[in-house]
C-alpha atoms as a PDB file:
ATOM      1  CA  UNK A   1      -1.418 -15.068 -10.030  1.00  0.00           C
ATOM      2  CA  UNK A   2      -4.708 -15.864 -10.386  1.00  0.00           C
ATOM      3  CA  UNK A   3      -6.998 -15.143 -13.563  1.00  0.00           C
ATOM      4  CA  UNK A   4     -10.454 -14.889 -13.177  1.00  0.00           C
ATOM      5  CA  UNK A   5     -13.718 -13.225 -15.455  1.00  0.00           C
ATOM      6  CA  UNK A   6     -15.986 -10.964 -13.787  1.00  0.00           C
ATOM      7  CA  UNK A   7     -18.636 -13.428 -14.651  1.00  0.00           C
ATOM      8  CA  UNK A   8     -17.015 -16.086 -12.803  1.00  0.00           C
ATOM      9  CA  UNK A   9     -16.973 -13.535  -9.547  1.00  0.00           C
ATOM     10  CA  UNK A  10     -20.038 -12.855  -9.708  1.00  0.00           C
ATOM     11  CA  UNK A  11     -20.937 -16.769  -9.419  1.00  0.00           C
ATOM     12  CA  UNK A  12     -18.699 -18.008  -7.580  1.00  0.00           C
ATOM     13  CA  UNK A  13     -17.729 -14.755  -5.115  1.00  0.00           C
ATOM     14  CA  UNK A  14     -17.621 -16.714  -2.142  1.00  0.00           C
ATOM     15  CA  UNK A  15     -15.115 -19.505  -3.449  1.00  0.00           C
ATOM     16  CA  UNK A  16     -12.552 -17.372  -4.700  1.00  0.00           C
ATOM     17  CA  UNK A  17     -12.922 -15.256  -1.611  1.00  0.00           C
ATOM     18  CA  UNK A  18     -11.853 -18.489   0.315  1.00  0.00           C
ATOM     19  CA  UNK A  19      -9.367 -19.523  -2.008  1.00  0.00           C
ATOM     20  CA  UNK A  20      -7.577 -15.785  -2.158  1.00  0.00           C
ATOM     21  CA  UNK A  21      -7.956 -16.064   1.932  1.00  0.00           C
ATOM     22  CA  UNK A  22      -6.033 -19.292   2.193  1.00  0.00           C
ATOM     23  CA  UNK A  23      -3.772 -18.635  -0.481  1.00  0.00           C
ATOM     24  CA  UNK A  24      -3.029 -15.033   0.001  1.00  0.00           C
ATOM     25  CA  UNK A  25      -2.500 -14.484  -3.867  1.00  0.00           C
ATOM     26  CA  UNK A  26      -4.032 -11.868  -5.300  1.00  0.00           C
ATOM     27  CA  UNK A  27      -6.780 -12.365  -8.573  1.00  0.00           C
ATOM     28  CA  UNK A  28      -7.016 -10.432 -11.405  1.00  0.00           C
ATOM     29  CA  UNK A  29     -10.492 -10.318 -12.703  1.00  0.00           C
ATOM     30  CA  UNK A  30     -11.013  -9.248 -16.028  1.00  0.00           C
ATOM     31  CA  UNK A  31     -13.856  -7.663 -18.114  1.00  0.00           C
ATOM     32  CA  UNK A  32     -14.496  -8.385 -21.950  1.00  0.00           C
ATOM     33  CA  UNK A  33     -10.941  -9.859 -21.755  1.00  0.00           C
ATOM     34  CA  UNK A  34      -9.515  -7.211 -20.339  1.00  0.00           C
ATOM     35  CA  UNK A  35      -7.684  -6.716 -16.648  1.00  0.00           C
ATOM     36  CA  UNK A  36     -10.149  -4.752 -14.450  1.00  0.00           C
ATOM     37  CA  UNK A  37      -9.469  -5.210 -11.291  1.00  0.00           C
ATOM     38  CA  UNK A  38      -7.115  -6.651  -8.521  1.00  0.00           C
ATOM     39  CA  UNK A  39      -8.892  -8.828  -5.574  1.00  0.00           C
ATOM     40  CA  UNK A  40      -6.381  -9.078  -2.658  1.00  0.00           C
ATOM     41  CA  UNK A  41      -6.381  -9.748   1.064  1.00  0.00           C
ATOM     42  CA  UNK A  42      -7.070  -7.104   3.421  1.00  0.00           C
ATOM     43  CA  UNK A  43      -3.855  -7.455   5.614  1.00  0.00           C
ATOM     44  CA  UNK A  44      -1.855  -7.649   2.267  1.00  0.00           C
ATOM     45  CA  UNK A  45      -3.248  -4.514   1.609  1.00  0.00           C
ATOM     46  CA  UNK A  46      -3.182  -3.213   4.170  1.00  0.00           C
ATOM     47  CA  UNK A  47       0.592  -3.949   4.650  1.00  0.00           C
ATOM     48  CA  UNK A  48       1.240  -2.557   1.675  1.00  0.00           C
ATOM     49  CA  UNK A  49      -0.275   0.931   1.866  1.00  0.00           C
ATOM     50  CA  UNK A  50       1.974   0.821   5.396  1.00  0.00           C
ATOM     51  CA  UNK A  51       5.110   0.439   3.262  1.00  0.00           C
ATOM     52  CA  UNK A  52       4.034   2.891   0.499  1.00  0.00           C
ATOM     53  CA  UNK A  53       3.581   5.759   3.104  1.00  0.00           C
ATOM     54  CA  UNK A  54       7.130   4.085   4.380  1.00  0.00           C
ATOM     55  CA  UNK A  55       8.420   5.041   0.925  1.00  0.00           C
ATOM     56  CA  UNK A  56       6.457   8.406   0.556  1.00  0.00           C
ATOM     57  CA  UNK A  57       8.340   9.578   3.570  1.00  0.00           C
ATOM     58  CA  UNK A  58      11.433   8.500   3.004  1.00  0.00           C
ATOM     59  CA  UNK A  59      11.542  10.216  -0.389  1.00  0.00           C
ATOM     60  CA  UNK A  60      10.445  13.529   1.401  1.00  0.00           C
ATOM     61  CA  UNK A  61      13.038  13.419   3.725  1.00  0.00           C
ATOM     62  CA  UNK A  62      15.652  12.946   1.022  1.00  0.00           C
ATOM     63  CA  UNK A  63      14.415  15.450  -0.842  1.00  0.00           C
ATOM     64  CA  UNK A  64      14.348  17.903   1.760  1.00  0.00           C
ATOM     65  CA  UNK A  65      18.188  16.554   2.385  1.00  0.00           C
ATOM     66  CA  UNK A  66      18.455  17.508  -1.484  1.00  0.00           C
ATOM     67  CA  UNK A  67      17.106  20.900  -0.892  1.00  0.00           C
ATOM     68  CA  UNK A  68      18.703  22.102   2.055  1.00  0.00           C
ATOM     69  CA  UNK A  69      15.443  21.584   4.160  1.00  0.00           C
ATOM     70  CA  UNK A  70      17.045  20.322   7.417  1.00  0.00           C
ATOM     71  CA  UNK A  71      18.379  20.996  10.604  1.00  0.00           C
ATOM     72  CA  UNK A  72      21.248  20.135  12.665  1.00  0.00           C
ATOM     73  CA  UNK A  73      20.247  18.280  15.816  1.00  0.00           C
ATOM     74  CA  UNK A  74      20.443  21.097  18.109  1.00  0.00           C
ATOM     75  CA  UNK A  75      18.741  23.148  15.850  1.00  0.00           C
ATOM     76  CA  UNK A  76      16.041  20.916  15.703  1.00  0.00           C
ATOM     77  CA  UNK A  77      16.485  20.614  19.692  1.00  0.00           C
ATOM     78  CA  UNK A  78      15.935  24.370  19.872  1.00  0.00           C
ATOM     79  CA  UNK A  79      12.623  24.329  17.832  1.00  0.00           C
ATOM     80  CA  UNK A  80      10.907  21.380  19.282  1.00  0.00           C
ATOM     81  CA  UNK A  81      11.555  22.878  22.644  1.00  0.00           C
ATOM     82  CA  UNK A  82       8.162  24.263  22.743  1.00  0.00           C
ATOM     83  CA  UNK A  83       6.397  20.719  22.306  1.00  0.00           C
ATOM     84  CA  UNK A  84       9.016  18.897  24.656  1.00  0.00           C
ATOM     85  CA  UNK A  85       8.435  20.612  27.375  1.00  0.00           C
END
């Protein structure tokens, strides 16, 4: 991963913009020495939020299995009826 200061952003934005476009690894800037922030591409991003709300659901569906929260298919035949129709 790239390291780079907030100072060094703020100079040179546009380079490491192309650089983090044609390499597609993320940069960490930091502040005072310190991680701040995460620069990464848009479609990485992107993807990723996509695969987090993958995960959120799957852990709501096996915690519903968990709880007792589901239906057999004809049971869930029965109550979709109404929107299948």
């Amino acid at each position: 991963m790239k390291i780079e200061l907030v100072t060094t952003l703020k100079r040179e934005a546009t380079k490491i913009l192309a650089e983090l476009h044609s390499s597609k690894e993320p940069v960490l800037i930091t502040e005072h020495g310190k991680p701040s922030a995460y620069l990464v591409d848009v479609n990485d991003y992107e993807l990723t939020q996509n695969r987090l709300q993958l995960l959120e659901g799957l852990a709501r569906g096996e915690m519903a299995m968990l709880e007792k929260r589901t239906y057999t298919q004809t049971e869930a035949k029965k109550k979709m009826n109404k929107w299948l129709k």
